[in-house]
Protein backbone atom coordinates (compact mmCIF):
# COMPACT_ATOMS: atom_id res chain seq x y z
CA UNK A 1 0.00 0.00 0.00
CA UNK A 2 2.49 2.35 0.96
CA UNK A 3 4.47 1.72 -2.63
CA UNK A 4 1.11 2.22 -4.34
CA UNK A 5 0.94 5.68 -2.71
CA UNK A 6 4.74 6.41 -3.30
CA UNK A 7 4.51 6.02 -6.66
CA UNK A 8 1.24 7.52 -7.51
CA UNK A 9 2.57 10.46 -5.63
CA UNK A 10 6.04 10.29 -7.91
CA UNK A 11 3.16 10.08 -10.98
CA UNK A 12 0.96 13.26 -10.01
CA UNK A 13 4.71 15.05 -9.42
CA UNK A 14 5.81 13.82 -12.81
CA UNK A 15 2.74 15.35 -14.62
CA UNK A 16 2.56 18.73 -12.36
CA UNK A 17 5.87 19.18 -13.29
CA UNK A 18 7.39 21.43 -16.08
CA UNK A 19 9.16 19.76 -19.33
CA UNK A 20 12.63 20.00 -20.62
CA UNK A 21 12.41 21.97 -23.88
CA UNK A 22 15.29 22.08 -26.64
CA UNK A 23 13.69 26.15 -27.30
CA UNK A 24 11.28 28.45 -26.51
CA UNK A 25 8.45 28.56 -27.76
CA UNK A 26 8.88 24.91 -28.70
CA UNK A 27 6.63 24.44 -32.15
CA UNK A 28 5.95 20.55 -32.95
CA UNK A 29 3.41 18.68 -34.93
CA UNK A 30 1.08 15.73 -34.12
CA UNK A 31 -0.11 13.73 -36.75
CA UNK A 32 -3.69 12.20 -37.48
CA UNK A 33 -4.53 9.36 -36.30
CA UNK A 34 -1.63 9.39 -33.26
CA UNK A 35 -2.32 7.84 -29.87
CA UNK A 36 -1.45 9.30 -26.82
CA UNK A 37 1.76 7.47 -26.42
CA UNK A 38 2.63 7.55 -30.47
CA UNK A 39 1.46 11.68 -30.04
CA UNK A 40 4.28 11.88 -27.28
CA UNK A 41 6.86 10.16 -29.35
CA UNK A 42 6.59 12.87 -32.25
CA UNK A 43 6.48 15.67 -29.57
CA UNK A 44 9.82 13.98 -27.97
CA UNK A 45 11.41 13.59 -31.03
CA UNK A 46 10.79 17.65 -31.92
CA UNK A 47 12.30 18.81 -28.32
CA UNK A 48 10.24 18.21 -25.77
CA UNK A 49 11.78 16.17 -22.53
CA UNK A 50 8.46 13.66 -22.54
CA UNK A 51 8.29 10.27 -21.30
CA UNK A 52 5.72 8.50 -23.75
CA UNK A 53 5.21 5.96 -21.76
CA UNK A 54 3.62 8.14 -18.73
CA UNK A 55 2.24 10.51 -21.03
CA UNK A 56 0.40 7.32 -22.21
CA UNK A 57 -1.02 6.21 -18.65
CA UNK A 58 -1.84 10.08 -18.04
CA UNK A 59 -4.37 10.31 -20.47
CA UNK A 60 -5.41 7.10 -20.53
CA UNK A 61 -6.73 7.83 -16.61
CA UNK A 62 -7.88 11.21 -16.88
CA UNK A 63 -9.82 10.08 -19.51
CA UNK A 64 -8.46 12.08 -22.23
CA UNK A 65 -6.72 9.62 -24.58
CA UNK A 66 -9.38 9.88 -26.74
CA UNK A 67 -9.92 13.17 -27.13
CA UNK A 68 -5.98 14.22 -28.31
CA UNK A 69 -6.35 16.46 -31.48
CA UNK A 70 -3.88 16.34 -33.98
CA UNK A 71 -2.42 19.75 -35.61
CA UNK A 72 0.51 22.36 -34.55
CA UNK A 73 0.87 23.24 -31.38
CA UNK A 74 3.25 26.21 -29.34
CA UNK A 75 4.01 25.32 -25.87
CA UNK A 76 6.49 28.03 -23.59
CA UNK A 77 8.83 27.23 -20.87
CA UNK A 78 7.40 25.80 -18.09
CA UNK A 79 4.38 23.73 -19.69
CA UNK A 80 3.92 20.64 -17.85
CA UNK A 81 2.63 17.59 -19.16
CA UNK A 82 -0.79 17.52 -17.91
CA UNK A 83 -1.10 21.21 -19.66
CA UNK A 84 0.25 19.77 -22.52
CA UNK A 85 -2.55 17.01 -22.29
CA UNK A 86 -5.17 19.50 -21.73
CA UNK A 87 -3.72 21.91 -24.42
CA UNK A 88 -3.80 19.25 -26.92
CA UNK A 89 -7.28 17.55 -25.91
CA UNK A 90 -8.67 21.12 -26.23
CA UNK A 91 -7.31 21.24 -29.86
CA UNK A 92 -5.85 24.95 -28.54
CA UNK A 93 -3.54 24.80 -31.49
CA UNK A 94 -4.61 28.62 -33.21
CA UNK A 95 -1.02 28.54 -34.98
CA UNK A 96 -0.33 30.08 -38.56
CA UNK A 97 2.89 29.61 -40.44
CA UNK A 98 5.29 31.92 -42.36
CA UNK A 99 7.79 29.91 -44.60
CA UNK A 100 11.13 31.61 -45.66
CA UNK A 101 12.49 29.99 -48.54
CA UNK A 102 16.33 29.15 -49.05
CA UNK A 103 18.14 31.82 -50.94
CA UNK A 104 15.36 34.60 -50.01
CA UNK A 105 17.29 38.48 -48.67
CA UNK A 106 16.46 39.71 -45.76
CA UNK A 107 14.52 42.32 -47.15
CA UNK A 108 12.25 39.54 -49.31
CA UNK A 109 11.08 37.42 -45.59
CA UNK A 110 10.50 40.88 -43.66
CA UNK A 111 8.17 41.96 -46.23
CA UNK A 112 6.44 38.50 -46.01
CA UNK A 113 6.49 38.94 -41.95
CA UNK A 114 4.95 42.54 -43.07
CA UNK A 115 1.91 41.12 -44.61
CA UNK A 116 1.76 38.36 -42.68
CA UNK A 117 -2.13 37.70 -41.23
CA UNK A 118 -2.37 37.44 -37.16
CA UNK A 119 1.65 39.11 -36.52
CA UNK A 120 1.79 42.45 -34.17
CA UNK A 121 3.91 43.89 -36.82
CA UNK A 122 5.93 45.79 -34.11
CA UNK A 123 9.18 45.78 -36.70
CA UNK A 124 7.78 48.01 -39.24
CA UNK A 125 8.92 51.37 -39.30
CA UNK A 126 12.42 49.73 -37.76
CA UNK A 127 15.56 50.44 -39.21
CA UNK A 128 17.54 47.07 -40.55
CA UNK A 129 20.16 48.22 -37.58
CA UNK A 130 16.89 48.77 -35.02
CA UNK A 131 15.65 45.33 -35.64
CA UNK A 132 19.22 44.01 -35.04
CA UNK A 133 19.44 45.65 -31.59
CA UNK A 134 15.99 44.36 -30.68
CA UNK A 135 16.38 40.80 -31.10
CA UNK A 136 19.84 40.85 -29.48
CA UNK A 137 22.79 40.73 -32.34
CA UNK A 138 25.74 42.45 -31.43
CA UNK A 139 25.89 45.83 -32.49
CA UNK A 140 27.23 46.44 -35.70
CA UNK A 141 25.90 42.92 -37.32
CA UNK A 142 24.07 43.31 -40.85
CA UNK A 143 20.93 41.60 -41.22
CA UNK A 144 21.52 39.83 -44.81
CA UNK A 145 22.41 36.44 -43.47
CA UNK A 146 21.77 36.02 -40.66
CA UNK A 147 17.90 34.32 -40.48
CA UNK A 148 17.38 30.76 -41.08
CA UNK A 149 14.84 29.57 -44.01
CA UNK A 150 12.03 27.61 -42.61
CA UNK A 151 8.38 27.38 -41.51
CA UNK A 152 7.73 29.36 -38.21
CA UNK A 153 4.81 28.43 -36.22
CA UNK A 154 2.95 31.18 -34.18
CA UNK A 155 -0.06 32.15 -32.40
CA UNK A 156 -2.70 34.89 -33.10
CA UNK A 157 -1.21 38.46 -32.14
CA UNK A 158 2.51 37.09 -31.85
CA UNK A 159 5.65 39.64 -32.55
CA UNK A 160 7.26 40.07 -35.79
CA UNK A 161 10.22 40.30 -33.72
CA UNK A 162 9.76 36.96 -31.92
CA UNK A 163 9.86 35.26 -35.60
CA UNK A 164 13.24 37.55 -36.49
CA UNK A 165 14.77 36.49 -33.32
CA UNK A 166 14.14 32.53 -33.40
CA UNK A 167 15.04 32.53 -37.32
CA UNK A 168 18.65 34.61 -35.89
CA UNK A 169 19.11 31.71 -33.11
CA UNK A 170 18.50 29.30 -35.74
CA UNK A 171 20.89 30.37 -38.15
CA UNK A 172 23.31 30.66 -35.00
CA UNK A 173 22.77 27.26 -33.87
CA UNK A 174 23.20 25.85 -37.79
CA UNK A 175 26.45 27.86 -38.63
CA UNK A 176 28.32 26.84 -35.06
CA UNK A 177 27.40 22.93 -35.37
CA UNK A 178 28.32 22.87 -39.25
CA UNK A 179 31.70 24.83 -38.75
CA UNK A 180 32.24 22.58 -35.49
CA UNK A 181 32.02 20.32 -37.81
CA UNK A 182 33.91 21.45 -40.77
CA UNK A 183 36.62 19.78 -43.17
CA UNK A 184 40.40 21.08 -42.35
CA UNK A 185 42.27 23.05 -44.61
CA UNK A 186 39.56 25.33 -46.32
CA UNK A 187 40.54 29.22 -47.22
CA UNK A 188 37.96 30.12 -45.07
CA UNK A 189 38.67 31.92 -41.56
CA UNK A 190 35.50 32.49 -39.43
CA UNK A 191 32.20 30.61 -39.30
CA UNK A 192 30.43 34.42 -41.10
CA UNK A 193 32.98 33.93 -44.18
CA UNK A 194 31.13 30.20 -44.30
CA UNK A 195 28.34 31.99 -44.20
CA UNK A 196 28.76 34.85 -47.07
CA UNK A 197 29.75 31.97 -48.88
CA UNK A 198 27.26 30.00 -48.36
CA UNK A 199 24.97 32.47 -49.46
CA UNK A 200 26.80 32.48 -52.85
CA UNK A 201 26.20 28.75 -53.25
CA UNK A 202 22.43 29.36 -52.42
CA UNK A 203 22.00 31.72 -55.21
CA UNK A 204 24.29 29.88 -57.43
CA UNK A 205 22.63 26.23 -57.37
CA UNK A 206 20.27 25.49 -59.86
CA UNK A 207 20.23 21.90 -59.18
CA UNK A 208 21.19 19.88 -55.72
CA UNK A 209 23.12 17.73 -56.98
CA UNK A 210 25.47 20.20 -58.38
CA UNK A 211 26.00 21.87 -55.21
CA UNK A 212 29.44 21.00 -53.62
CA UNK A 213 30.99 21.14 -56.74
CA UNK A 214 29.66 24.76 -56.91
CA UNK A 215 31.19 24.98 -53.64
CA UNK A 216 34.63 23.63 -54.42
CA UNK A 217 34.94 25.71 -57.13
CA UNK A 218 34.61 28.76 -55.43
CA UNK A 219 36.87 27.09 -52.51
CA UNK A 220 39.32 26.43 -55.05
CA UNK A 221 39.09 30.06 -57.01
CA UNK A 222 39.81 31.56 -53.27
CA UNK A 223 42.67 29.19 -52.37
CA UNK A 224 44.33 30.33 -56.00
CA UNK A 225 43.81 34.23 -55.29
CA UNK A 226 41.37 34.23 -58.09
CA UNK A 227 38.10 36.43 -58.53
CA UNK A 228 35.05 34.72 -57.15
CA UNK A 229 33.16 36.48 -60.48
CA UNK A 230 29.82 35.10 -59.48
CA UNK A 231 26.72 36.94 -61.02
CA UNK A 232 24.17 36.72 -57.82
CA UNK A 233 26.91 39.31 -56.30
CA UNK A 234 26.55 41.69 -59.37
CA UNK A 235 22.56 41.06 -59.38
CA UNK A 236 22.67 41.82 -55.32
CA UNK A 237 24.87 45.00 -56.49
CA UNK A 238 22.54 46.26 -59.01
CA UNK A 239 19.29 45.82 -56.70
CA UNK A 240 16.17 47.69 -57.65
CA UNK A 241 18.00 48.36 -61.46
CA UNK A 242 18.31 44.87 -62.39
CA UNK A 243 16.52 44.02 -65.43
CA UNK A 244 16.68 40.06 -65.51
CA UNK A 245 19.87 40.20 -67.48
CA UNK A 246 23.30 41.30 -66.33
CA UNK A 247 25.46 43.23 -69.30
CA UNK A 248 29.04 43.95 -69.59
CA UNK A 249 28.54 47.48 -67.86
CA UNK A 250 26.84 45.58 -64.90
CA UNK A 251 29.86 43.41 -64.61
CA UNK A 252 32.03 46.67 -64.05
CA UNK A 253 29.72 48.28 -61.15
CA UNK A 254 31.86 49.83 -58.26
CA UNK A 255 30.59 47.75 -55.42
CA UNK A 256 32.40 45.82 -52.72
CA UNK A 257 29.83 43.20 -53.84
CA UNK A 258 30.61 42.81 -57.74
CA UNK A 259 32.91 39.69 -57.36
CA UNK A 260 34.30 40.33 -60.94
CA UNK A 261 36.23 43.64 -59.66
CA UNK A 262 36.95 42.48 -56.00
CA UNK A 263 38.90 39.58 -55.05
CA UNK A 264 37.58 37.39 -52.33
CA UNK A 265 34.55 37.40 -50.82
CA UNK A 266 31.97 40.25 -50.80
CA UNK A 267 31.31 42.11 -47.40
CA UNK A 268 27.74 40.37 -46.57
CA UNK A 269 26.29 37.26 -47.33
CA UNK A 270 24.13 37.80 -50.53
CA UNK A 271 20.69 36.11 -49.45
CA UNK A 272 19.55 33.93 -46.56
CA UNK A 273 21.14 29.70 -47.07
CA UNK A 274 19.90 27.22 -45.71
CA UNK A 275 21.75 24.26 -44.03
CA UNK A 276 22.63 22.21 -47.24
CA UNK A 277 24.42 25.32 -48.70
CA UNK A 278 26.33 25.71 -45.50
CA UNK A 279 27.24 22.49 -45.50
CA UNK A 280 28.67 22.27 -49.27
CA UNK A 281 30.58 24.89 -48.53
CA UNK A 282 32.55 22.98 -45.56
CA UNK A 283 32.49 20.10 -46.72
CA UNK A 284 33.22 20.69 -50.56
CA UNK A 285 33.45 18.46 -53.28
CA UNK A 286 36.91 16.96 -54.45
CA UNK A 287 37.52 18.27 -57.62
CA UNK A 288 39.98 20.97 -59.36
CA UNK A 289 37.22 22.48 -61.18
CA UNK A 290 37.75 26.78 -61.59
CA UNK A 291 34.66 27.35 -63.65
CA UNK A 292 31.19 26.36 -63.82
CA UNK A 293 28.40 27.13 -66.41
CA UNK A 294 24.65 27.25 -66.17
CA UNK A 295 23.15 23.97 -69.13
CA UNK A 296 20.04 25.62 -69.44
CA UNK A 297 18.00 22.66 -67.53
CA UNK A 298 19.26 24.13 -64.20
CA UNK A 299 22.07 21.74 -64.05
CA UNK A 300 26.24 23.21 -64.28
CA UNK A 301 29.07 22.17 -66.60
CA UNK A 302 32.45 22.15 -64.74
CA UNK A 303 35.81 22.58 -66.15
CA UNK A 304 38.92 22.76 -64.93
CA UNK A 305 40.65 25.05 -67.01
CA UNK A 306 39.59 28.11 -69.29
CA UNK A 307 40.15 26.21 -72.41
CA UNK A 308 37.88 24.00 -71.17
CA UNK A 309 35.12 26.85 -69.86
CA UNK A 310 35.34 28.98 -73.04
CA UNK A 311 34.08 25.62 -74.92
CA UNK A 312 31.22 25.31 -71.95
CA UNK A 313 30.21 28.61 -72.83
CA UNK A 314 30.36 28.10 -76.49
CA UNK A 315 28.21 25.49 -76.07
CA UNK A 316 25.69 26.09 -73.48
CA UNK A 317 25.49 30.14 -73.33
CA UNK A 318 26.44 31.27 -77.14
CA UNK A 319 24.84 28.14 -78.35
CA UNK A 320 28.04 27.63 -80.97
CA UNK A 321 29.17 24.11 -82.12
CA UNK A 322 32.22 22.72 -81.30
């Protein structure tokens, strides 16, 4: 009897008190059709420090395991698991979603977060530096960079800021594990140049496949002192006046960021990458290619000398038979 009461007493503790999460807000998905104890696998496996087992025999004796709605769901620091049980057999899961894709700007994801439906849009009217120093960058960081692409989860009448500051932490947390875990010997000397790089990658890849050979070329071109001379740069350059097609005089544009003027990297990433550019850029492919040209089906011809680029481009961009 007295074991009985020890460990339903070590149960009603267990359920009264709060979770583990990996972040907060922790955003996590249940799926149709889950039980409870299949429900608290999926929410364990997205962050949450659940036992499914318990989880299982908690709504299984309140009575609720039946009732467990399946959907998105926000829980904050603090959330115990019988809230969580009564949060999810309420269905309370009023969340709406704002995707950034990979190789968006800055500017491009807080416009969406601008028109987004449900957001206290308390970042417009902010400067790019303002909404830096709000969400707790160290002074002086640019914003082009620096958020991570993916879906964001949030509740009716949450900050725009709140979104800009867990898409910074992302990015954080995705740059420090990928350079922790980076190949030796690449030209690159903090984790931000991996990540201007990265960005040049993003913009660059037409096809996935293609992608850390994309990277080792421009790993390569850096180890030999050469010019990166990668168009996205010029097109981030020109801005507003780009027309969909970069000339000669576009090519010769005084800007820190036109790559065919400057040597090495340009001063700010280019556009927001996601983790599979940041990886390809520390973990390369082996080759010697120096050059790379678009097909026209998305895919890249590499070559590793200019002989071999200037018949690339013959082919592929001027159309000309060998």
């Amino acid at each position: 009897m007295i074991l009985a009461l020890i460990a339903a007493a070590s149960f009603v503790d267990w359920a009264l008190t709060p979770m583990r999460l990996s972040s907060t807000p922790l955003d996590f998905s249940v799926k149709p059709g889950s039980t409870a104890r299949v429900a608290a696998m999926q929410i364990r496996d997205q962050g949450a420090g659940l036992s499914p087992r318990l989880f299982y025999w908690l709504a299984r004796l309140s009575g609720k395991g039946t009732q467990l709605k399946a959907g998105s769901y926000e829980i904050e620091q603090g959330t115990s698991p019988w809230q969580l049980l009564q949060k999810m057999a309420r269905g309370d899961q009023s969340l709406l979603a704002v995707t950034v894709p990979e190789g968006w700007t800055f500017k491009q994801f807080l416009d969406t977060l601008n028109q987004a439906p449900g957001l206290d849009h308390d970042a417009q009217g902010l400067s790019a530096t303002q909404i830096m120093q709000r969400i707790g960058a160290p002074p002086g960081t640019p914003p082009e960079g620096w958020f991570f692409p993916d879906t964001y989860l949030y509740a009716n009448g949450s900050s725009e800021l709140t979104i800009l500051k867990r898409a910074y932490h992302a990015m954080q947390r995705q740059l420090d594990a990928a350079w922790a875990a980076r190949q030796p010997g690449l030209p690159l000397q903090t984790p931000y140049q991996a990540l201007i790089l990265a960005s040049m990658v993003e913009k660059e890849t037409g096809k996935p496949s293609d992608r850390d050979k994309i990277a080792a070329v421009f790993i390569n071109r850096l180890r030999n002192g050469m010019p990166l001379q990668s168009d996205p740069t010029v097109i981030y350059a020109l801005g507003s006046r780009y027309t969909g097609a970069i000339t000669r005089q576009d090519l010769q544009i005084p800007s820190p960021y036109n790559t065919y003027i400057h040597a090495g990297l340009p001063p700010t990433p280019i556009a927001l990458p996601g983790d599979a550019a940041l990886q390809s850029v520390l973990h390369p492919a082996a080759t010697r290619a120096l050059y790379f040209v678009a097909r026209g089906d998305g895919s890249s011809a590499f070559s590793d000398t200019l002989a071999e680029h200037n018949a690339a481009v013959n082919r592929y961009i001027l159309k000309r038979s060998p």
